[in-house]
Protein backbone atom coordinates (compact mmCIF):
# COMPACT_ATOMS: atom_id res chain seq x y z
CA UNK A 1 133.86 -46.30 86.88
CA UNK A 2 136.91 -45.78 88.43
CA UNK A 3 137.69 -45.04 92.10
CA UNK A 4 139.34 -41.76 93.35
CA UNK A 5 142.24 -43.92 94.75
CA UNK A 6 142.73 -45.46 91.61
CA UNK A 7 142.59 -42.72 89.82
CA UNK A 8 145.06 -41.12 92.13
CA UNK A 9 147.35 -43.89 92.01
CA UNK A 10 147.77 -43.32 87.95
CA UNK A 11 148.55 -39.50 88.22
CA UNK A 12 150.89 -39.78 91.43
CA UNK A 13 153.66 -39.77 89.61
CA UNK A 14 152.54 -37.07 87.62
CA UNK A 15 151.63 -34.87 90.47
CA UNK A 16 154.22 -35.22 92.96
CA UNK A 17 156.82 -34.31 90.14
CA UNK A 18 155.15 -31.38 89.34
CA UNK A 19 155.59 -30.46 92.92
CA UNK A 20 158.89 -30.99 93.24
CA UNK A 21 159.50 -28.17 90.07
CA UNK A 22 157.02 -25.86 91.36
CA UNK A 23 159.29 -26.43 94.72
CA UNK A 24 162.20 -26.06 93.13
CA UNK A 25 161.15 -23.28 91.30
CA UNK A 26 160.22 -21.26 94.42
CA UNK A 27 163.74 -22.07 95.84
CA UNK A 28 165.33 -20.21 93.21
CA UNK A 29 162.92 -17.06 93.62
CA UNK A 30 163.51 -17.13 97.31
CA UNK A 31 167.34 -17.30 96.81
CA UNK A 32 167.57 -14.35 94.39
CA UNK A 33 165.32 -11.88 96.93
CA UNK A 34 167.95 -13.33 99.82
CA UNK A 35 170.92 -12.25 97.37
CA UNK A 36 168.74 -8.86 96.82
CA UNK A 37 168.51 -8.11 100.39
CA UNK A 38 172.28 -8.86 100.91
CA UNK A 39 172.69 -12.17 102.55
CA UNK A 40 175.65 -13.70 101.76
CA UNK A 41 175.46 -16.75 99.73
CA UNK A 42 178.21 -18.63 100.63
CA UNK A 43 176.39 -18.51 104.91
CA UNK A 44 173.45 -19.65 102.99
CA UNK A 45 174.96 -22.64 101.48
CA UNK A 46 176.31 -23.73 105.17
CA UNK A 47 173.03 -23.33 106.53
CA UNK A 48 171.66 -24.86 103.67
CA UNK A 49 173.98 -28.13 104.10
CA UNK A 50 173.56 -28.41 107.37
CA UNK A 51 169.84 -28.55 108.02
CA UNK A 52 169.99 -30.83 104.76
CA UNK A 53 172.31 -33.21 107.06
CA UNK A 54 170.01 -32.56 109.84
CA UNK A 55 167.32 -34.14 107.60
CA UNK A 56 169.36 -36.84 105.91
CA UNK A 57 171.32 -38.28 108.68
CA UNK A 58 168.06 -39.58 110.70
CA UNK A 59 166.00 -40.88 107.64
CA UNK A 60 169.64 -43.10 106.51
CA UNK A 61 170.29 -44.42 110.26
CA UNK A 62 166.41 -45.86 109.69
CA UNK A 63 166.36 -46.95 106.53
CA UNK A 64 169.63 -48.85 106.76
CA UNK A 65 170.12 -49.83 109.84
CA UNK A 66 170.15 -53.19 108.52
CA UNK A 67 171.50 -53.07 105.38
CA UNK A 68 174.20 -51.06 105.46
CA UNK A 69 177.61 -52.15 104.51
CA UNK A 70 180.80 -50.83 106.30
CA UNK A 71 182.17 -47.60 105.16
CA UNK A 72 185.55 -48.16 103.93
CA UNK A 73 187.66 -44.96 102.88
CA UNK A 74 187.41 -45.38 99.07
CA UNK A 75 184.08 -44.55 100.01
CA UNK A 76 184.92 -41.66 101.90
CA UNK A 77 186.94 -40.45 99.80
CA UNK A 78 184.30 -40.82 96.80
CA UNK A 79 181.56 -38.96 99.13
CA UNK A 80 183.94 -35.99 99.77
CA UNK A 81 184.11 -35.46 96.32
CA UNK A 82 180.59 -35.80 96.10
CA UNK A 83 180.06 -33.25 98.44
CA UNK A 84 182.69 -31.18 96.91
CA UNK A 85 181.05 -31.15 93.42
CA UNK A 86 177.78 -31.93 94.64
CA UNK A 87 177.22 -29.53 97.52
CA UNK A 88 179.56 -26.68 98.84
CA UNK A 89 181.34 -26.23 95.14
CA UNK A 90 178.84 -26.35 92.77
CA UNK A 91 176.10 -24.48 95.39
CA UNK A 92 178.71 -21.41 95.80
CA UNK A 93 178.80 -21.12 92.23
CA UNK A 94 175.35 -21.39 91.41
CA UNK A 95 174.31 -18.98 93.83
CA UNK A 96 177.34 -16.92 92.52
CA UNK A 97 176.27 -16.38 88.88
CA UNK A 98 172.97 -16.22 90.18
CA UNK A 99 173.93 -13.07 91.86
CA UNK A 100 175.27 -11.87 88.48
CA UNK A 101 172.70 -13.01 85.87
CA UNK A 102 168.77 -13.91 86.82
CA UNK A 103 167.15 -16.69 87.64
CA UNK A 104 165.77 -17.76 84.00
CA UNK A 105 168.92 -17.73 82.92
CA UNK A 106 170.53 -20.33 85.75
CA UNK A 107 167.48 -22.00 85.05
CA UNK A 108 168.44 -22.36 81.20
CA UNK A 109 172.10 -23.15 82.17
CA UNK A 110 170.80 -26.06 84.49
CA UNK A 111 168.97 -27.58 81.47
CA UNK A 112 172.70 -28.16 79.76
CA UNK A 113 173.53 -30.50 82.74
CA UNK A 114 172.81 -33.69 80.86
CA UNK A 115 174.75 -32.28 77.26
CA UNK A 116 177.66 -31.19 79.74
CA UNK A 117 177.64 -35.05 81.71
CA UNK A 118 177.51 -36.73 78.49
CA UNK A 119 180.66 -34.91 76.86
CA UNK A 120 182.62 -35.48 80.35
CA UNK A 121 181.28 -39.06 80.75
CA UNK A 122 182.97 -39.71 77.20
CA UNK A 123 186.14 -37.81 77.86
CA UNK A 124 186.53 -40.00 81.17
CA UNK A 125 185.94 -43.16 79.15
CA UNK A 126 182.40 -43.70 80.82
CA UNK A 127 180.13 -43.58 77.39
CA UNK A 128 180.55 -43.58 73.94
CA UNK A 129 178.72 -42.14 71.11
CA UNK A 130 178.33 -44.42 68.16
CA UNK A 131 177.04 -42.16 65.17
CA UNK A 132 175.99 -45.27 63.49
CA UNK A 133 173.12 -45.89 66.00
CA UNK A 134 170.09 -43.53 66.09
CA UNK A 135 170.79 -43.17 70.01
CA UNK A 136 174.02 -42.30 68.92
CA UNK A 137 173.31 -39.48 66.76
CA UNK A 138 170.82 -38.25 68.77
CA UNK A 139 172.98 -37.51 71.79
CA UNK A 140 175.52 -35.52 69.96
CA UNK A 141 172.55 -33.86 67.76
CA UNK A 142 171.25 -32.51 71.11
CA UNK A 143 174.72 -31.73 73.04
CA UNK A 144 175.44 -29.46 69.97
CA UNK A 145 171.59 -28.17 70.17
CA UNK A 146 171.60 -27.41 73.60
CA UNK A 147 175.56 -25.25 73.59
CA UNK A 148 174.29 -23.55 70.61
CA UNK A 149 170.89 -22.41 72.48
CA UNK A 150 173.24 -21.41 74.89
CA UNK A 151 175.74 -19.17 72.70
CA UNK A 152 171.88 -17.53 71.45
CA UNK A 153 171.10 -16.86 74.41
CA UNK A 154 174.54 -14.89 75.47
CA UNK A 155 175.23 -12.98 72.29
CA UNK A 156 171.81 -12.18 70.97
CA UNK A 157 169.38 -10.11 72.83
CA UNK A 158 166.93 -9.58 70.14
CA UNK A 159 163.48 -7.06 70.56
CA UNK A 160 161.99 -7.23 74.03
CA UNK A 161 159.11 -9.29 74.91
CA UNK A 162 155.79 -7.75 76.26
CA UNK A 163 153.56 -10.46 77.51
CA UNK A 164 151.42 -8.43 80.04
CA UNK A 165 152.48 -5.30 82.38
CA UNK A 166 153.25 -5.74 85.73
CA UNK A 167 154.15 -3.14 87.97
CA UNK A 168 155.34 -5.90 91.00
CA UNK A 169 159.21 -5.87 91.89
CA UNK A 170 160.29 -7.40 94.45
CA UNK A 171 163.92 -6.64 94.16
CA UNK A 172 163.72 -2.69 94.12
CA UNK A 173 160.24 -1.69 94.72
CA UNK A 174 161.24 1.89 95.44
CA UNK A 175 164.10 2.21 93.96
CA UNK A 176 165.00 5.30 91.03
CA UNK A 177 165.00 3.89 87.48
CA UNK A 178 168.18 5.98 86.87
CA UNK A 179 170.19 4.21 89.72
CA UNK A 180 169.59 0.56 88.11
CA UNK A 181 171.33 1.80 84.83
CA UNK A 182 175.14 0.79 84.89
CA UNK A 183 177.54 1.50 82.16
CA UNK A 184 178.09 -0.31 79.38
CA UNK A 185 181.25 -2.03 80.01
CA UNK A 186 180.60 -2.73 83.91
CA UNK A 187 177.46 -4.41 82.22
CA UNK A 188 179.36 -6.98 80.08
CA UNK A 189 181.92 -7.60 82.58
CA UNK A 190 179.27 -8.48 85.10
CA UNK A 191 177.65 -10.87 82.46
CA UNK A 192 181.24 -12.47 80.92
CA UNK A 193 181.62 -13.55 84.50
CA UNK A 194 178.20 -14.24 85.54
CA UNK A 195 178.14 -16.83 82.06
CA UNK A 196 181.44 -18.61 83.50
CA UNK A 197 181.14 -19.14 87.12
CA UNK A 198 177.38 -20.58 85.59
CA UNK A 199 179.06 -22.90 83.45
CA UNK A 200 181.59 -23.92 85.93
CA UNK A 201 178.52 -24.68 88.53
CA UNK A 202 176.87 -27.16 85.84
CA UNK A 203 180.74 -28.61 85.21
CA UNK A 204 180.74 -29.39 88.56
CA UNK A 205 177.23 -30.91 89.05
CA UNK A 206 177.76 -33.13 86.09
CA UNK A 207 181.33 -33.94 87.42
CA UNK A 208 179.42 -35.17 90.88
CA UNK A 209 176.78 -37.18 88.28
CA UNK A 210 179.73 -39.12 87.38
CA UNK A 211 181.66 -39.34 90.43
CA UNK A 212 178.49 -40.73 92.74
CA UNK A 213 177.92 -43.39 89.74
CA UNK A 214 181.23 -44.86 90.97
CA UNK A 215 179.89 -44.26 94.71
CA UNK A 216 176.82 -46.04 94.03
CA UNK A 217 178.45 -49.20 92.71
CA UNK A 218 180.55 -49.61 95.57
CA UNK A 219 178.39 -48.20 98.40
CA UNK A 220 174.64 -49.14 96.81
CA UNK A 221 172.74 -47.04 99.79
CA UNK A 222 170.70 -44.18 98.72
CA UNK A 223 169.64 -42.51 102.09
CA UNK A 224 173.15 -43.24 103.57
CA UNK A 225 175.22 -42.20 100.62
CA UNK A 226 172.97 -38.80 100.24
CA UNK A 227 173.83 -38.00 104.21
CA UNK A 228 177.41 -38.75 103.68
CA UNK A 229 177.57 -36.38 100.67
CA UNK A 230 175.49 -33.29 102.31
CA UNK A 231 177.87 -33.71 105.64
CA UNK A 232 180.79 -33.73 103.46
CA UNK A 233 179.51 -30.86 101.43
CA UNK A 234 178.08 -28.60 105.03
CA UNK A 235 181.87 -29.23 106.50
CA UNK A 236 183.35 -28.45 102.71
CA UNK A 237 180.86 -25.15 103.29
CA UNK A 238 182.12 -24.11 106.58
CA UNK A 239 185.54 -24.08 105.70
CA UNK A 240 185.02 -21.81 102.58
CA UNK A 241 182.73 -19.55 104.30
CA UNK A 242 185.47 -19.06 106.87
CA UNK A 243 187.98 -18.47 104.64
CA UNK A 244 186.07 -16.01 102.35
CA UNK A 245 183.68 -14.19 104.69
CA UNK A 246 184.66 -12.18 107.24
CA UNK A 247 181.30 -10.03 108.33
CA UNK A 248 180.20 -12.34 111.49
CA UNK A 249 176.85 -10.21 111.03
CA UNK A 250 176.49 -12.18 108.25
CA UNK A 251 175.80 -15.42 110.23
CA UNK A 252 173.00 -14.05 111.77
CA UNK A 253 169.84 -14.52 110.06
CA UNK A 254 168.22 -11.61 110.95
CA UNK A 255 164.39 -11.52 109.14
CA UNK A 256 162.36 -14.05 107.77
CA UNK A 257 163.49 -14.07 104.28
CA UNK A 258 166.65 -15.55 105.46
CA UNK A 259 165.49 -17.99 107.84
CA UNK A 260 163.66 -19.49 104.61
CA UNK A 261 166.38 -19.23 102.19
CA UNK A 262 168.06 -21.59 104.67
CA UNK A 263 165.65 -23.54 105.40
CA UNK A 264 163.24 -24.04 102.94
CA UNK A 265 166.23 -25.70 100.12
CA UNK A 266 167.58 -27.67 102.83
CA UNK A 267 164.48 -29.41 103.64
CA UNK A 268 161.90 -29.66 101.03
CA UNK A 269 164.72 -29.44 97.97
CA UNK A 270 167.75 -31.43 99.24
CA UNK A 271 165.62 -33.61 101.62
CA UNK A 272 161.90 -34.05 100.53
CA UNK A 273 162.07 -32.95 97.11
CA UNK A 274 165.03 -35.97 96.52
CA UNK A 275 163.28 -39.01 98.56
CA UNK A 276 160.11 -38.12 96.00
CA UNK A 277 162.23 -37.82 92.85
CA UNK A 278 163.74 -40.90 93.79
CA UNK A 279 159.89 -43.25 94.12
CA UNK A 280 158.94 -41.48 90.96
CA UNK A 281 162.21 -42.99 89.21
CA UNK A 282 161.33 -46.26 90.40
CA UNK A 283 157.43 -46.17 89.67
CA UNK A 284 158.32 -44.61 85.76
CA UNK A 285 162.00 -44.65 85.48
CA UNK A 286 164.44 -42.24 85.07
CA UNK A 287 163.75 -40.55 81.79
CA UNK A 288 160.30 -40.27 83.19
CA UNK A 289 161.47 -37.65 86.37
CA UNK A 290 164.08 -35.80 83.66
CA UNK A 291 161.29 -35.12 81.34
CA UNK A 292 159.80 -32.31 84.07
CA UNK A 293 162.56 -30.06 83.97
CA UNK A 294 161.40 -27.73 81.24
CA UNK A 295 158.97 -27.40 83.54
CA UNK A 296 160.33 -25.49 85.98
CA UNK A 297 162.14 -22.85 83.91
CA UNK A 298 158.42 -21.94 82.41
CA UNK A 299 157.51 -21.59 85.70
CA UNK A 300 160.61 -19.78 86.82
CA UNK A 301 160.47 -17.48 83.79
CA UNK A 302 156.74 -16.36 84.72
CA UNK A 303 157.45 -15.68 88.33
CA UNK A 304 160.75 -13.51 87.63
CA UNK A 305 158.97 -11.78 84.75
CA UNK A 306 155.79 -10.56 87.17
CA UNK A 307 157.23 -10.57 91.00
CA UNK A 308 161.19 -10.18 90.13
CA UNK A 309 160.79 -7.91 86.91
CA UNK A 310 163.03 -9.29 84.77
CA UNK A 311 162.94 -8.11 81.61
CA UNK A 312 162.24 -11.30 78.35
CA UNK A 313 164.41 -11.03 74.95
CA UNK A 314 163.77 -12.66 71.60
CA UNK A 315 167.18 -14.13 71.77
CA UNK A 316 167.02 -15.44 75.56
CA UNK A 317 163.32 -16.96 74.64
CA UNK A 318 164.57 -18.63 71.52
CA UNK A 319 167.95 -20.03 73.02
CA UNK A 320 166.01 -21.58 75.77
CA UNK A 321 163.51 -23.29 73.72
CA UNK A 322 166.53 -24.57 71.65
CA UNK A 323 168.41 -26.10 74.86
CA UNK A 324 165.22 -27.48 75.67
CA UNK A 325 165.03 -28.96 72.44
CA UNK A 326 168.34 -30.34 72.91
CA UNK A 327 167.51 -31.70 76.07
CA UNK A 328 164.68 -34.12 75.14
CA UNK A 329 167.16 -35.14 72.35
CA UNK A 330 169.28 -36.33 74.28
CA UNK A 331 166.82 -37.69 76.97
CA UNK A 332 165.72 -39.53 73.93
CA UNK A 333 169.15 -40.91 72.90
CA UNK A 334 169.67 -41.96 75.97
CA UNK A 335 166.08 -43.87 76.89
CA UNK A 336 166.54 -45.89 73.89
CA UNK A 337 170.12 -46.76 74.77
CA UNK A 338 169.32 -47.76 77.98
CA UNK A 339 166.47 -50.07 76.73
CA UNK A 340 168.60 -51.96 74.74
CA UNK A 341 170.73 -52.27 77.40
CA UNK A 342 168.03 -53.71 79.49
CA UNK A 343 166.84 -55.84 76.54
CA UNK A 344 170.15 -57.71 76.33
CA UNK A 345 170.35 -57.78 79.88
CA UNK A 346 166.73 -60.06 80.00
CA UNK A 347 168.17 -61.96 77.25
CA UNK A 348 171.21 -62.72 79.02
CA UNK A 349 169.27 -63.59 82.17
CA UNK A 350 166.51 -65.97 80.17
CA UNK A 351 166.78 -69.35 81.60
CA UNK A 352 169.11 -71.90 79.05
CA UNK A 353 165.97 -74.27 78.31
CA UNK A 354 163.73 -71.28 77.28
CA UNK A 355 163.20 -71.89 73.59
CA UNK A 356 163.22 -68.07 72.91
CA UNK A 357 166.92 -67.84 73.40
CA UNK A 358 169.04 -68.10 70.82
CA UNK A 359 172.26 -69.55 71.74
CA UNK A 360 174.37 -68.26 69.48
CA UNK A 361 173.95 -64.79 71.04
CA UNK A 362 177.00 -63.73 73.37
CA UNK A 363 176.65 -62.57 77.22
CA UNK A 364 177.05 -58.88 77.06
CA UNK A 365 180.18 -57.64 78.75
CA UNK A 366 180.27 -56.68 82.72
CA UNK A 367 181.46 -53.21 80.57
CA UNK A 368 178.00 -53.32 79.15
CA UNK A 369 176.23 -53.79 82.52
CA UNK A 370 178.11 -51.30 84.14
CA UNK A 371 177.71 -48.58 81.61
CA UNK A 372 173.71 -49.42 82.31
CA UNK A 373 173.83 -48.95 85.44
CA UNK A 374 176.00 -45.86 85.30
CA UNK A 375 173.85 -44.61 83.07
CA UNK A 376 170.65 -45.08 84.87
CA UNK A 377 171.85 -43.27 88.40
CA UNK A 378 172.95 -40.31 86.24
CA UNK A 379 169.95 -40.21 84.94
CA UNK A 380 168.03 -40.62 88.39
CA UNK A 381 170.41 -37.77 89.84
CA UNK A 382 170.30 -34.97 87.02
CA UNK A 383 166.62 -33.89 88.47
CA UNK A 384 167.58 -34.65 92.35
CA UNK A 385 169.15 -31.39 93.21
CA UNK A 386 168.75 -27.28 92.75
């Protein structure tokens, strides 16, 4: 029979990533009662950044105090762009269409990250698709899956859903059901722009995916390279926030609520959440920690239907379950790509006098090695941040 510490050591994995989408989860609750109550998202995303730093900076100066090599300005350069694209870019926007739309529906969006890396990573030269290969055809199967549950979910609204009643709203508790009703056209405006500035926010992330693959390979330090990025990104924030807001009451957090909206991402979701995504990756691999996304929209989508009273349509419902879809498509395109990578990579490692190597087999190309190992941090990083 086994042990309890056995038995805890083969669901750890398991367990810890579920935490870090039920944490996740609760971050993007908390930020949509903080945009409800009128806190200014772009002061959240400083705050956010900088107690992320805060947390960061002292775990890299430990962990590498050794090993760290020197930081040249290519790298520099490459980590402000990280924490352009990364942090104080792609954070604004989020929190920006998350303003305009709901939380389920960011939560959707976010699941079109790897389709949206994937297209960009092949426009920049950085992966092919071969339609000949299985892998091949399985990526572009599920890129076209996961834009066309995303076109379902913005043009088709379908019959309401009625799962259970609820009579808990935590947005406007009191307020008149007459003064939520806006016209028609304000409506569609408000959701045309909400779609694009959510688009634009997953552009960016999977720009950064692709960008801190180049950082990686020339700066290989994951607690130093993740401080770098979130000081660029809080310095990035500062000067956008100072340019764009101009209410200094806004800088005060003034009740609980937003003390946590500040503090509770940039701890437990930009600090904790990231150093346990990043032992699950190495204890089951990368696929492994991407597979758990789903996850957290479920969750999301029960805790704004019953606290944040969002209403659930046919056509949202069915959009997301096809972008899900779409997502362990290409997941699975992309696992089996990257394991024969790593097959041909043992090969090519095999000692000469091992009789299972056949020598007529070529080296595969430093291209080939590369494009694993670019391949493998995008995957790490797709579930890292929120």
């Amino acid at each position: 029979m086994k042990s309890i510490s056995s038995i805890w050591q083969g669901v750890k994995p398991e367990v810890l990533m579920v935490f870090v989408q039920l944490a996740t989860a609760a971050m993007n609750i908390i930020c949509k009662l903080a945009i409800n109550d009128g806190m200014s998202m772009r002061v959240a995303t400083v705050y956010r950044l900088i107690c992320a730093a805060a947390f960061n900076i002292p775990i890299a100066l430990f962990f590498d105090r050794k090993n760290r090599a020197k930081i040249t300005w290519s790298v520099l350069s490459k980590a402000f762009l990280c924490g352009l694209f990364g942090g104080s870019l792609y954070l604004n926007l989020y929190l920006e269409a998350l303003a305009l739309t709901s939380a389920t529906f960011m939560l959707v969006i976010f699941n079109l990250i790897p389709a949206i890396t994937f297209i960009m990573a092949v426009c920049f030269g950085m992966d092919k698709f071969n339609l000949r290969l299985a892998e091949g055809k399985a990526k572009v199967i599920g890129t076209i899956m996961g834009m066309s549950g995303a076109m379902l979910m913005i043009f088709f609204k379908g019959a309401e859903i009625h799962i259970w009643s609820s009579n808990i709203n935590l947005l406007n508790p009191h307020q008149n059901p007459n003064e939520l009703m806006a016209s028609h056209h304000v409506e569609i405006r408000k959701k045309i722009l909400g779609v694009s500035i959510a688009l634009a926010s997953s552009c960016s992330f999977s720009m950064w995916l692709i960008i801190q693959a180049k950082l990686h390979k020339e700066f290989p330090y994951h607690h130093s390279s993740a401080a770098l990025m979130v000081s660029m990104g809080a310095i990035q924030a500062i000067v956008i926030s100072l340019c764009f807001e101009r209410d200094w009451n806004q800088w005060k957090l003034g009740n609980k609520l937003r003390i946590l909206t500040v503090i509770y991402p940039g701890i437990v979701v930009s600090g904790l959440a990231v150093i346990i995504v990043a032992w699950c990756i190495r204890a089951r691999g990368p696929l492994f920690a991407s597979s758990f996304n789903p996850l957290q929209l479920l969750l999301v989508v029960i805790a704004a239907y019953l606290m944040l009273d969002e209403k659930l349509y046919l056509g949202s419902m069915l959009g997301a379950i096809v972008i899900v879809c779409g997502l362990y498509t290409v997941l699975w395109g992309q696992g089996r790509e990257m394991k024969n990578k790593m097959k041909m990579l043992e090969t090519a490692r095999m000692p000469e006098n091992d009789e299972a190597v056949v020598v007529s087999m070529p080296l595969p190309s430093e291209r080939v090695i590369q494009t694993y190992e670019s391949s493998a941090i995008t995957k790490e990083n797709v579930v890292n941040d929120q």
